[in-house]
N, C-alpha and C. Protein backbone atom coordinates (compact mmCIF):
# COMPACT_ATOMS: atom_id res chain seq x y z
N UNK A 1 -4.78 -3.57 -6.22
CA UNK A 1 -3.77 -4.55 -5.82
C UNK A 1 -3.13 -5.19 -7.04
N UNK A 2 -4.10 -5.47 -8.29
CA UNK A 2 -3.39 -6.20 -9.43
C UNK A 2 -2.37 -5.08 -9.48
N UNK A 3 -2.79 -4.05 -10.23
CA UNK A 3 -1.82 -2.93 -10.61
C UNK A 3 -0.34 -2.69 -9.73
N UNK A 4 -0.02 -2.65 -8.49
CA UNK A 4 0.86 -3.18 -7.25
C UNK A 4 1.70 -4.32 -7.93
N UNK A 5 0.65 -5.68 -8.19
CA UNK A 5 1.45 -6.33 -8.86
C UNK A 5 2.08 -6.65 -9.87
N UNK A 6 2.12 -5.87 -10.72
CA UNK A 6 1.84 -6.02 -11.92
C UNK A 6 3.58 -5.10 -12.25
N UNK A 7 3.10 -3.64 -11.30
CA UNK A 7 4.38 -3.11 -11.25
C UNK A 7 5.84 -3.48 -10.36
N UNK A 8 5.43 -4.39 -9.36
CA UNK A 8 6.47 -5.22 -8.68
C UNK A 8 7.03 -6.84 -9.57
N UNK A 9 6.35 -7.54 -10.72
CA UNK A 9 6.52 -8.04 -11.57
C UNK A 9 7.63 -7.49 -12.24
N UNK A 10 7.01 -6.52 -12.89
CA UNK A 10 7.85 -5.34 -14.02
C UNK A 10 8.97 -4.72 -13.58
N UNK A 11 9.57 -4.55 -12.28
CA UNK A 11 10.52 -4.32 -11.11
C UNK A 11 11.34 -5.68 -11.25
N UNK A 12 10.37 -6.64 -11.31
CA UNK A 12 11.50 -7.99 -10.81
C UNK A 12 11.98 -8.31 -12.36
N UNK A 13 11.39 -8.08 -12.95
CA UNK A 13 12.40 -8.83 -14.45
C UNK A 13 13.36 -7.91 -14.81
N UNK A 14 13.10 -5.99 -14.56
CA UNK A 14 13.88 -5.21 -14.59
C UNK A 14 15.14 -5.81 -14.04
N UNK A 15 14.60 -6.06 -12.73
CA UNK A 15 15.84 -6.63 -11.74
C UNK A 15 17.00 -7.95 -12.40
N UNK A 16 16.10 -8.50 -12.91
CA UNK A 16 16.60 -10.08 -13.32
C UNK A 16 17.84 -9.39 -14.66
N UNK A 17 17.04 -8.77 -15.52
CA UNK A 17 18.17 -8.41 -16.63
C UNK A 17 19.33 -6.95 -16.29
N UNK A 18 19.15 -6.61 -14.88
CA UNK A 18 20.05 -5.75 -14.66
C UNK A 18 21.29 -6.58 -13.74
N UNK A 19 21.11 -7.70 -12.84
CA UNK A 19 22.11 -8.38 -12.71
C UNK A 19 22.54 -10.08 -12.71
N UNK A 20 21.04 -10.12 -13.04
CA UNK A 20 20.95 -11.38 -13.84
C UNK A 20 20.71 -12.74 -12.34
N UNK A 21 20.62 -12.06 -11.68
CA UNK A 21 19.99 -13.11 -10.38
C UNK A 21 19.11 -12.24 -9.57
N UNK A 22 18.09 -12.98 -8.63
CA UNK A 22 17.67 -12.66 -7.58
C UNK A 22 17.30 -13.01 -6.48
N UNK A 23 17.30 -12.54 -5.46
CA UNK A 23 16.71 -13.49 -4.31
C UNK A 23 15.80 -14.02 -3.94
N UNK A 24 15.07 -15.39 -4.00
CA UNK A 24 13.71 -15.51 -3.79
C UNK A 24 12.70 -14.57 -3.16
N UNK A 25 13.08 -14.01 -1.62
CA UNK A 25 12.50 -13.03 -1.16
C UNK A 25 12.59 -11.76 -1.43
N UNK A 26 12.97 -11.33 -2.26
CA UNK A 26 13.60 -10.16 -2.45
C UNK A 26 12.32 -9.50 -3.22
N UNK A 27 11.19 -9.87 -3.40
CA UNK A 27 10.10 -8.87 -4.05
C UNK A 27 8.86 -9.62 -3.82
N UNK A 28 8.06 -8.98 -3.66
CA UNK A 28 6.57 -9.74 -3.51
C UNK A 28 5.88 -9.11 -2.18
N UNK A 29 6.29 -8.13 -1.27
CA UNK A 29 5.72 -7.76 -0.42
C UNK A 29 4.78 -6.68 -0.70
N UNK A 30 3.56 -6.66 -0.34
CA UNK A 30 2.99 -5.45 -0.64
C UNK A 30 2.94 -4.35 0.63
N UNK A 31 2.62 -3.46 0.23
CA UNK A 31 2.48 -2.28 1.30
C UNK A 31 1.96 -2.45 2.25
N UNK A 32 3.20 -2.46 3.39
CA UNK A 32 2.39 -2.43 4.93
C UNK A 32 3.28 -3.84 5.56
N UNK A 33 3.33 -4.54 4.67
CA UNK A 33 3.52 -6.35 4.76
C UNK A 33 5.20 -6.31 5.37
N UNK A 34 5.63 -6.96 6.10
CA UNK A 34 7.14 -7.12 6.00
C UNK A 34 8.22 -7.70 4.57
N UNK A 35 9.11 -7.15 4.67
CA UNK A 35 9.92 -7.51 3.54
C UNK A 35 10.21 -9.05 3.46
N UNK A 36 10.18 -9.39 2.35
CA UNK A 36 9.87 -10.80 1.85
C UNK A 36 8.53 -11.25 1.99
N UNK A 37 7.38 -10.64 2.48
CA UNK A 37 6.17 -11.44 2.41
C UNK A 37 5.84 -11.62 0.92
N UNK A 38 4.95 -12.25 0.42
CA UNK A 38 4.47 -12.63 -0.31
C UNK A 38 3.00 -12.60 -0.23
N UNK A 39 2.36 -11.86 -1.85
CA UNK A 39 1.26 -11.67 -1.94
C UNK A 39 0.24 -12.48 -3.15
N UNK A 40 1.36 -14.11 -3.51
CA UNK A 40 0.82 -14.41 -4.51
C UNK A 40 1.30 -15.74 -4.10
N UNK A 41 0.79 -17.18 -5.02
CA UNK A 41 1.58 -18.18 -4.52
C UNK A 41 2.62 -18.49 -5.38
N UNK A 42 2.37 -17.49 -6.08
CA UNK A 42 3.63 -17.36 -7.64
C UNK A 42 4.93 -17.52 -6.86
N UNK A 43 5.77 -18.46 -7.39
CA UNK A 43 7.03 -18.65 -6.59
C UNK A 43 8.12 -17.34 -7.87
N UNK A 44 8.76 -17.18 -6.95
CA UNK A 44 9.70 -15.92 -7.29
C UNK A 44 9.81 -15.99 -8.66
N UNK A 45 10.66 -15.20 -9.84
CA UNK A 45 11.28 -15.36 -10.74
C UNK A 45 12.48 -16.50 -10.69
N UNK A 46 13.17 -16.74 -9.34
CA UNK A 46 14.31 -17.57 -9.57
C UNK A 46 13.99 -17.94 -8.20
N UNK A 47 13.90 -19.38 -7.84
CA UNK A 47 13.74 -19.97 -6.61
C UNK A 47 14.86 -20.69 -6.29
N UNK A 48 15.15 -21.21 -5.16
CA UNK A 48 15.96 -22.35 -4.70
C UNK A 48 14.97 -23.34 -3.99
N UNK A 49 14.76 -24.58 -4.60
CA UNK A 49 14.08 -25.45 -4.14
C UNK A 49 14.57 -26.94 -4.07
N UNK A 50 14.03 -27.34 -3.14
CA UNK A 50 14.53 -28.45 -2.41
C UNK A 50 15.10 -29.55 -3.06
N UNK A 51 16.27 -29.85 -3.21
CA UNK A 51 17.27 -30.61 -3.82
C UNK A 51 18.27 -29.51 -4.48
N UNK A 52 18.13 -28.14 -4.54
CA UNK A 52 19.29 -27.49 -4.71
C UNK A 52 20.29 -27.32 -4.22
N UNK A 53 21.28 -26.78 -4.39
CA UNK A 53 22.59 -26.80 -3.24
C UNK A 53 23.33 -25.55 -2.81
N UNK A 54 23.30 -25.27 -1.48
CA UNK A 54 24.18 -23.69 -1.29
C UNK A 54 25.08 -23.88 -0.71
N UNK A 55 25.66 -22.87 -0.65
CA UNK A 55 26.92 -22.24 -0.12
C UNK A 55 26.60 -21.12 0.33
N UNK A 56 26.81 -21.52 2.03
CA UNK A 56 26.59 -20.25 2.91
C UNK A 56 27.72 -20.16 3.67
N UNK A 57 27.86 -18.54 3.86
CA UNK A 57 29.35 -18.15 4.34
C UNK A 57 28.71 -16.98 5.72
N UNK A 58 29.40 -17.06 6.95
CA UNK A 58 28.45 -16.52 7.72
C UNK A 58 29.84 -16.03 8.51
N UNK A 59 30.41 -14.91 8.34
CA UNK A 59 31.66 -13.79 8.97
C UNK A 59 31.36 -13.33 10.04
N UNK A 60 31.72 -13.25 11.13
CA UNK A 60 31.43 -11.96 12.20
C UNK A 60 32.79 -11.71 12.40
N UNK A 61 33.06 -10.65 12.17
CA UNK A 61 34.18 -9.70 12.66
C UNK A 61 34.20 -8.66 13.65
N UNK A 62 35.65 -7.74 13.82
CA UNK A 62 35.81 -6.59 14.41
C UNK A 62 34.73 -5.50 13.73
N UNK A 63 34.67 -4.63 14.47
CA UNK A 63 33.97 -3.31 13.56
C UNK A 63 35.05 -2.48 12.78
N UNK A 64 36.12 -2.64 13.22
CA UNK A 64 37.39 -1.78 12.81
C UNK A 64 37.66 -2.86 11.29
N UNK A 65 37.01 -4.20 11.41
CA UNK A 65 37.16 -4.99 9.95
C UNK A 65 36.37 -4.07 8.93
N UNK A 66 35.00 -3.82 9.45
CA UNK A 66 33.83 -3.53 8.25
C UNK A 66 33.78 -2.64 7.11
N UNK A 67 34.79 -1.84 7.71
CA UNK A 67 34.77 -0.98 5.82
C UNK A 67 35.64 -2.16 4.89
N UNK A 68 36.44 -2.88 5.15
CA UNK A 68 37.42 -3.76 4.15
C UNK A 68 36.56 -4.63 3.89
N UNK A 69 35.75 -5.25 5.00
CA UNK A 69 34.15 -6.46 4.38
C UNK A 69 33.37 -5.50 3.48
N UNK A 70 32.99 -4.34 3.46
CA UNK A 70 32.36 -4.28 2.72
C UNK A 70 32.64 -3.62 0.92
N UNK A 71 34.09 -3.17 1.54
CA UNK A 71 34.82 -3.41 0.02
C UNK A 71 34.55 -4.43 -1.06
N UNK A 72 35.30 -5.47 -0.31
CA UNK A 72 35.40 -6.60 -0.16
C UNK A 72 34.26 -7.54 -1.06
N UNK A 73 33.04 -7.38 -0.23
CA UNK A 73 31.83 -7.84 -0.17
C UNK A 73 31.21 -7.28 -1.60
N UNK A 74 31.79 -5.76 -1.97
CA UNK A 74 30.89 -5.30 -2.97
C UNK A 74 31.67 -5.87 -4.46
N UNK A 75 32.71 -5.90 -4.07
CA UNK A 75 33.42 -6.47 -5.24
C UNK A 75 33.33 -7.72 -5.73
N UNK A 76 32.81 -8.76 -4.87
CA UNK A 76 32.61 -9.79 -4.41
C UNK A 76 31.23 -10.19 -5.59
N UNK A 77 30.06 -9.08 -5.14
CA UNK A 77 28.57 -9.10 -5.61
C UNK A 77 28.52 -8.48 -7.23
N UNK A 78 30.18 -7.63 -7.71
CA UNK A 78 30.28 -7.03 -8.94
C UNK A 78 30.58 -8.68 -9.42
N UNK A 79 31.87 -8.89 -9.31
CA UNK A 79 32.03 -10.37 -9.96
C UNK A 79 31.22 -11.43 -10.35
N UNK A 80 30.25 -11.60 -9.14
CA UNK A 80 29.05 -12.40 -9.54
C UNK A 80 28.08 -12.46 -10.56
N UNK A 81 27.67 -11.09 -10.02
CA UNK A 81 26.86 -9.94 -11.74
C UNK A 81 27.57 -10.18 -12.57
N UNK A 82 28.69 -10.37 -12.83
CA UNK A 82 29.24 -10.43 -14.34
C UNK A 82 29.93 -11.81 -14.88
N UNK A 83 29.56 -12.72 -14.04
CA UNK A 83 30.42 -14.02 -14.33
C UNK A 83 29.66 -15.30 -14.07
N UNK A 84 29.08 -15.54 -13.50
CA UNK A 84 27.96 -16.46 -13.15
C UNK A 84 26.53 -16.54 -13.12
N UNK A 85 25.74 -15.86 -14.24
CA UNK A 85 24.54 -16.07 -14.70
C UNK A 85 24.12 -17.54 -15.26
N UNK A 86 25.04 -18.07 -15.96
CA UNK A 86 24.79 -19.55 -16.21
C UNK A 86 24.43 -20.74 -15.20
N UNK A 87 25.27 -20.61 -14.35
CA UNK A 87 24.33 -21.24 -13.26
C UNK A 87 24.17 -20.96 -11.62
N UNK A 88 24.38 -19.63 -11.21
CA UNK A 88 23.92 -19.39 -9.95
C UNK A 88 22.44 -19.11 -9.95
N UNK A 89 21.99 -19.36 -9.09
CA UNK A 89 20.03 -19.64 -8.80
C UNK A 89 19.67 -17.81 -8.19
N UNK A 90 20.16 -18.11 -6.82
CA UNK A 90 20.30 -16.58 -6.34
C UNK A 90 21.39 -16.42 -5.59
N UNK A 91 21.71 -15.43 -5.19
CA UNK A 91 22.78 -14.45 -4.17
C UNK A 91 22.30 -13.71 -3.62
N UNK A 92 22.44 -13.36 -2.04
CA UNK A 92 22.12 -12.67 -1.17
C UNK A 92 23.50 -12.42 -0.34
N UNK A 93 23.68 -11.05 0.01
CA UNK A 93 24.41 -10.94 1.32
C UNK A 93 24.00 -10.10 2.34
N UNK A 94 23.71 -10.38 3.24
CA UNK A 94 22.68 -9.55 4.82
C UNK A 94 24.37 -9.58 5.79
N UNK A 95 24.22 -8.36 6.22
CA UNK A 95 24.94 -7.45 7.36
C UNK A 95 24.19 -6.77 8.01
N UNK A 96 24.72 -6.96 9.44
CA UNK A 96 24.05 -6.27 10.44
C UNK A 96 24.87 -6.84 11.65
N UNK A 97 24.70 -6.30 12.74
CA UNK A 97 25.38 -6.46 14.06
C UNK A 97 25.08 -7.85 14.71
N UNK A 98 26.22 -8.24 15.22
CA UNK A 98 26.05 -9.75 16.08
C UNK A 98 25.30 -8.89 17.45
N UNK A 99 24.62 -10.18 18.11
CA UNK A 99 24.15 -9.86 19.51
C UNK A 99 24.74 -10.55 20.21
N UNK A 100 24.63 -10.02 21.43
CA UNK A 100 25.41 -10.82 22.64
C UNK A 100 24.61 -12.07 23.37
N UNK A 101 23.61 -12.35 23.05
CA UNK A 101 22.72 -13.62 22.95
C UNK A 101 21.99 -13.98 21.20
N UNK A 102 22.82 -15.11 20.51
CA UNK A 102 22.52 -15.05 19.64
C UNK A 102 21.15 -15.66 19.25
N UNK A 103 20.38 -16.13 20.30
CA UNK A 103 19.16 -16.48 20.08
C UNK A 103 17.99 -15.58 20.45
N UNK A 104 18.64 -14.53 21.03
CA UNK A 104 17.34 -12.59 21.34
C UNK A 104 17.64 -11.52 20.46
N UNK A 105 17.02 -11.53 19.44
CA UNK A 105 17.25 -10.56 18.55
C UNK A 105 16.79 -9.02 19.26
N UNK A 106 16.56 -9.39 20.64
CA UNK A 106 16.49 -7.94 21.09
C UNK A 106 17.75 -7.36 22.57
N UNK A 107 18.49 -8.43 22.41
CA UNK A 107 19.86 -8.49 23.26
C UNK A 107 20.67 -7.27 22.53
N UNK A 108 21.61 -6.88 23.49
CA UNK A 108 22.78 -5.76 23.44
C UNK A 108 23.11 -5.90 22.01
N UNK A 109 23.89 -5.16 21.00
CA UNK A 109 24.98 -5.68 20.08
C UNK A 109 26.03 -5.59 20.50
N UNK A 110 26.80 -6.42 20.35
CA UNK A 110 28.42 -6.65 20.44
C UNK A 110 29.24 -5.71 20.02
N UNK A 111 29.12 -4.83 18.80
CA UNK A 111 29.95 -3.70 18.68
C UNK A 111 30.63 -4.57 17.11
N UNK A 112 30.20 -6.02 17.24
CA UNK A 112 30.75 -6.73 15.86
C UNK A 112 30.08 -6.43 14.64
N UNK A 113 30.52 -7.09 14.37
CA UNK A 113 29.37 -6.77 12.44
C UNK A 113 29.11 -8.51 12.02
N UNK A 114 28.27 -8.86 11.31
CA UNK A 114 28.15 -10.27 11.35
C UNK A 114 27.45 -10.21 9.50
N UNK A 115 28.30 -10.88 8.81
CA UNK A 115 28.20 -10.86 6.92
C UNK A 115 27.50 -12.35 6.87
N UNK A 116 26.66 -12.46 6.14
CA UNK A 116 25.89 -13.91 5.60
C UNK A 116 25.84 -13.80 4.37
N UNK A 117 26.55 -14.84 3.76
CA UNK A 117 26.36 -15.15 1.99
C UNK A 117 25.54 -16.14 1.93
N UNK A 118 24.73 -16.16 1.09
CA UNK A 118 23.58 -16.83 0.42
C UNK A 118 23.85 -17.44 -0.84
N UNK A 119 24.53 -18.50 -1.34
CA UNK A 119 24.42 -18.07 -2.66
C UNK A 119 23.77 -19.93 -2.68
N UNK A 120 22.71 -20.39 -3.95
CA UNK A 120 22.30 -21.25 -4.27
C UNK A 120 22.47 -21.32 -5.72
N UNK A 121 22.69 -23.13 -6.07
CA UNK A 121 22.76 -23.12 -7.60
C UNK A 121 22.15 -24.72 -7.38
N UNK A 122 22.08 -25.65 -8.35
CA UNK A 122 21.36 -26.50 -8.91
C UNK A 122 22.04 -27.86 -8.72
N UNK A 123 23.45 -27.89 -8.58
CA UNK A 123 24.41 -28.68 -8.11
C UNK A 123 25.73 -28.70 -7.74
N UNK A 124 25.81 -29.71 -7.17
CA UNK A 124 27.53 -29.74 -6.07
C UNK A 124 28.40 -28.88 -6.87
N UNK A 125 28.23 -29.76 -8.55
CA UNK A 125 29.38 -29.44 -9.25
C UNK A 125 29.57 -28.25 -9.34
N UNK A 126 27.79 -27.29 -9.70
CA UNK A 126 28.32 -25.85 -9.69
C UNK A 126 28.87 -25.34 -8.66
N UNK A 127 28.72 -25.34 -7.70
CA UNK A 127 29.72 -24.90 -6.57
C UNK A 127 31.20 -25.34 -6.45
N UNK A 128 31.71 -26.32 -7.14
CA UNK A 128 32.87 -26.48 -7.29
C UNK A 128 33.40 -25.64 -8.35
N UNK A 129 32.27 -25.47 -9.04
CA UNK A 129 32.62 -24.51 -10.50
C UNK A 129 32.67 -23.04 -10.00
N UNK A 130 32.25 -22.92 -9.13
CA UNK A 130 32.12 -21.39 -8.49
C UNK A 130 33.68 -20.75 -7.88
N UNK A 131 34.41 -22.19 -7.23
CA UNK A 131 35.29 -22.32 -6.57
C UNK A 131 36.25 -21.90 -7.50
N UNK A 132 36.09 -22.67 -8.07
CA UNK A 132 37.65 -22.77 -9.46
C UNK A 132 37.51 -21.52 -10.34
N UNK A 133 36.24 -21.35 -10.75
CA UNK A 133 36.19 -20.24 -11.39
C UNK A 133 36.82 -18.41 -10.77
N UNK A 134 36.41 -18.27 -9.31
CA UNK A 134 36.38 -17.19 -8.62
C UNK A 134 38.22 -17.11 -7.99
N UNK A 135 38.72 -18.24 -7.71
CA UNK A 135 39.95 -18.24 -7.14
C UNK A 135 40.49 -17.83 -8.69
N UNK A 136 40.39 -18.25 -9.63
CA UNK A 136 41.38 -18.13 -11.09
C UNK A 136 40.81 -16.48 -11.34
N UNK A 137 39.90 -16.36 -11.37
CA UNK A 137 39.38 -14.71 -11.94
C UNK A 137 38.85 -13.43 -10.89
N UNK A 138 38.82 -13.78 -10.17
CA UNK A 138 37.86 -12.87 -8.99
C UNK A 138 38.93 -11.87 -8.92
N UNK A 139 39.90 -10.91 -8.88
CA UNK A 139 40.94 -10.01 -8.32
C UNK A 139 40.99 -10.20 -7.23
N UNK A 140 39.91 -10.05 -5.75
CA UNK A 140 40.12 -10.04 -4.62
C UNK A 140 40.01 -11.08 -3.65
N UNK A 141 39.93 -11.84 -4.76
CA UNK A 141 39.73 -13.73 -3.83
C UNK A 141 40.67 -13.85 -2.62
N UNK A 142 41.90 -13.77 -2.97
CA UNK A 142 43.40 -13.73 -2.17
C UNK A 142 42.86 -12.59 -0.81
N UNK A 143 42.28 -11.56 -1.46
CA UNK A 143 42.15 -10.19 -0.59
C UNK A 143 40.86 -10.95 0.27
N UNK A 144 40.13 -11.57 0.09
CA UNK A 144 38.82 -11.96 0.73
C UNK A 144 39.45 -12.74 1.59
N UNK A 145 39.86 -13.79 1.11
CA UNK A 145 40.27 -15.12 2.04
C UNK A 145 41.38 -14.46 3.36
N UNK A 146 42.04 -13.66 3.04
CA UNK A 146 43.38 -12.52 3.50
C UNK A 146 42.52 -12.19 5.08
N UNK A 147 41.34 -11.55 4.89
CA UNK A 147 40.26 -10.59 5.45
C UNK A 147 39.78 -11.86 6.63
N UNK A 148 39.27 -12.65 5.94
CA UNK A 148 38.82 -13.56 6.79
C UNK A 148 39.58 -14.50 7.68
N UNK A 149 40.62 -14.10 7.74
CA UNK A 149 42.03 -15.22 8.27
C UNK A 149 42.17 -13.64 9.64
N UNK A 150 41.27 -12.79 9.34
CA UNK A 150 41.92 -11.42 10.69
C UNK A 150 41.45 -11.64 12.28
N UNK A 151 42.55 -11.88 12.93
CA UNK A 151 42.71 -11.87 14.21
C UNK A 151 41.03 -11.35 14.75
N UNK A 152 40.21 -11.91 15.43
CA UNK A 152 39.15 -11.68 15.98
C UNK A 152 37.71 -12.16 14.81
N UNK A 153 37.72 -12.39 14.18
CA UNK A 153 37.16 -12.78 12.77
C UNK A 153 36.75 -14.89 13.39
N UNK A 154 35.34 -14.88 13.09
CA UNK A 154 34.91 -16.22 13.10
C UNK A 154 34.56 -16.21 11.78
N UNK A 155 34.72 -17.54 10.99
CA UNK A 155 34.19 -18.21 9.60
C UNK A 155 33.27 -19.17 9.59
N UNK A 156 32.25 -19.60 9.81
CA UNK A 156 31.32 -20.68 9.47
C UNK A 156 30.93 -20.81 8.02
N UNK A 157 31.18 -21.91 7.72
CA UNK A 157 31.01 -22.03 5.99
C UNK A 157 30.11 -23.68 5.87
N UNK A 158 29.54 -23.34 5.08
CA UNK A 158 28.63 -24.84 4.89
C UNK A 158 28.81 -24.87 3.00
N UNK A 159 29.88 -25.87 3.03
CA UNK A 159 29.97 -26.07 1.31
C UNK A 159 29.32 -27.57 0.76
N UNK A 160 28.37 -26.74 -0.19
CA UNK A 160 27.25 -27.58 -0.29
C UNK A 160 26.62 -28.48 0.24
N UNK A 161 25.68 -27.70 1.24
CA UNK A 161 24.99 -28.23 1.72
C UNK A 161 23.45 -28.10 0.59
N UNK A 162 22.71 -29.09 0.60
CA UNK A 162 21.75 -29.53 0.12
C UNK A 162 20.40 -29.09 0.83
N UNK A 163 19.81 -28.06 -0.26
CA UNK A 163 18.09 -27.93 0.69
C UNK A 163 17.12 -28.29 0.62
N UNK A 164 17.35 -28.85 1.87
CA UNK A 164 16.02 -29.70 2.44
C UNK A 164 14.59 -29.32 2.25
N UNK A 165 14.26 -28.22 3.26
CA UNK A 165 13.21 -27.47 3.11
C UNK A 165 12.56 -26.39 1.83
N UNK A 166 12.07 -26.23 1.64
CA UNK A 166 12.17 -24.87 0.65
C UNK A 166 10.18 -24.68 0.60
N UNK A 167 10.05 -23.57 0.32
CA UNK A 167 8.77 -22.86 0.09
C UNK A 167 7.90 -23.11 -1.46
N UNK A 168 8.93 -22.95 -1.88
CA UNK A 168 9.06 -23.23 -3.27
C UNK A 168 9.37 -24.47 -4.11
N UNK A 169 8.16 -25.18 -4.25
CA UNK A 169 8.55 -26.23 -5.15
C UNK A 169 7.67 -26.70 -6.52
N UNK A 170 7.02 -27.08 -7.66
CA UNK A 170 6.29 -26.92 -8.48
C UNK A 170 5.55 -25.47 -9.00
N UNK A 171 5.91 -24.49 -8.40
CA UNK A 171 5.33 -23.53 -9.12
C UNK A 171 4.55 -22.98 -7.64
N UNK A 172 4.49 -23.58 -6.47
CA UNK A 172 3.32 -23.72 -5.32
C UNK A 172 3.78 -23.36 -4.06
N UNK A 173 3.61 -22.22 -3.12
CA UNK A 173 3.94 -22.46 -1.66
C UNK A 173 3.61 -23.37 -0.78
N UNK A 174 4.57 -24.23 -0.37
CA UNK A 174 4.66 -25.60 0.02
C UNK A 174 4.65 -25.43 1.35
């Protein structure tokens, strides 16, 4: 099991200097375990903990949208990698199908596609800095915002909101 860990360690810093963020859950499961479990109380390489601040962006569109979201989306996750290591915490984006009861994850799918951005940093300001920065340099900012303005397309956005909860706080699963 050390050895397991030792090479999922050596995976995550790989990870860290290949795009320079990561997702809290994004490593620590061992074999067998569901993705994101955790096999240590070692809090991630890069946490978001409670008093940090995110920006979550939560899309459901047409299906006839999803190849342009995920254009979109990937260009979106290149920019990030290359422009905001100074102070984004982590970035995540999860896709997968809306359901037609959004509280039974074992209900019909809708035929929609449903995008969640994750992104956490340390304060308000950086997220204002994220703002100013990405509208002036991003190429497809105009093309993103464009996408999300499409006929059948819901936007829920929470700009900086503050987290409350977190798993992660002193070094300790809380």
């Amino acid at each position: 099991m050390k050895r397991v860990n030792r090479l999922r360690l050596a995976a995550a810093v790989a990870c860290v200097a290949v795009i320079g963020v990561v997702s809290p859950l994004a490593h620590g499961a061992a074999e067998g375990e569901p993705t994101g479990a955790r096999t240590t109380d070692a809090p991630p390489l890069h946490a978001c903990r409670q008093g940090d601040h995110k920006l979550t962006i939560v899309v459901t569109t047409d299906k006839a949208n999803a190849a342009d979201g995920d254009r979109l989306w990937d260009s979106h996750h290149a920019y990030m990698r290359s422009s905001h290591q100074d102070f984004l915490i982590t970035y995540a984006l999860a896709k997968g199908p809306e359901r037609s009861n959004p509280l039974d994850p074992a209900s019909a799918a809708t035929g929609r596609t449903t995008y969640a951005l994750d992104e956490c940093y340390r304060t308000g300001a950086d997220i204002g800095k994220h703002w100013k920065k990405a509208a002036a340099e991003w190429k497809d900012f105009n093309a993103l915002v464009t996408w999300m303005r499409r006929p059948h397309t819901q936007v829920v956005t929470l700009h900086d909101g503050t987290v409350r909860n977190s798993l992660w706080q002193s070094g300790k699963v809380h």
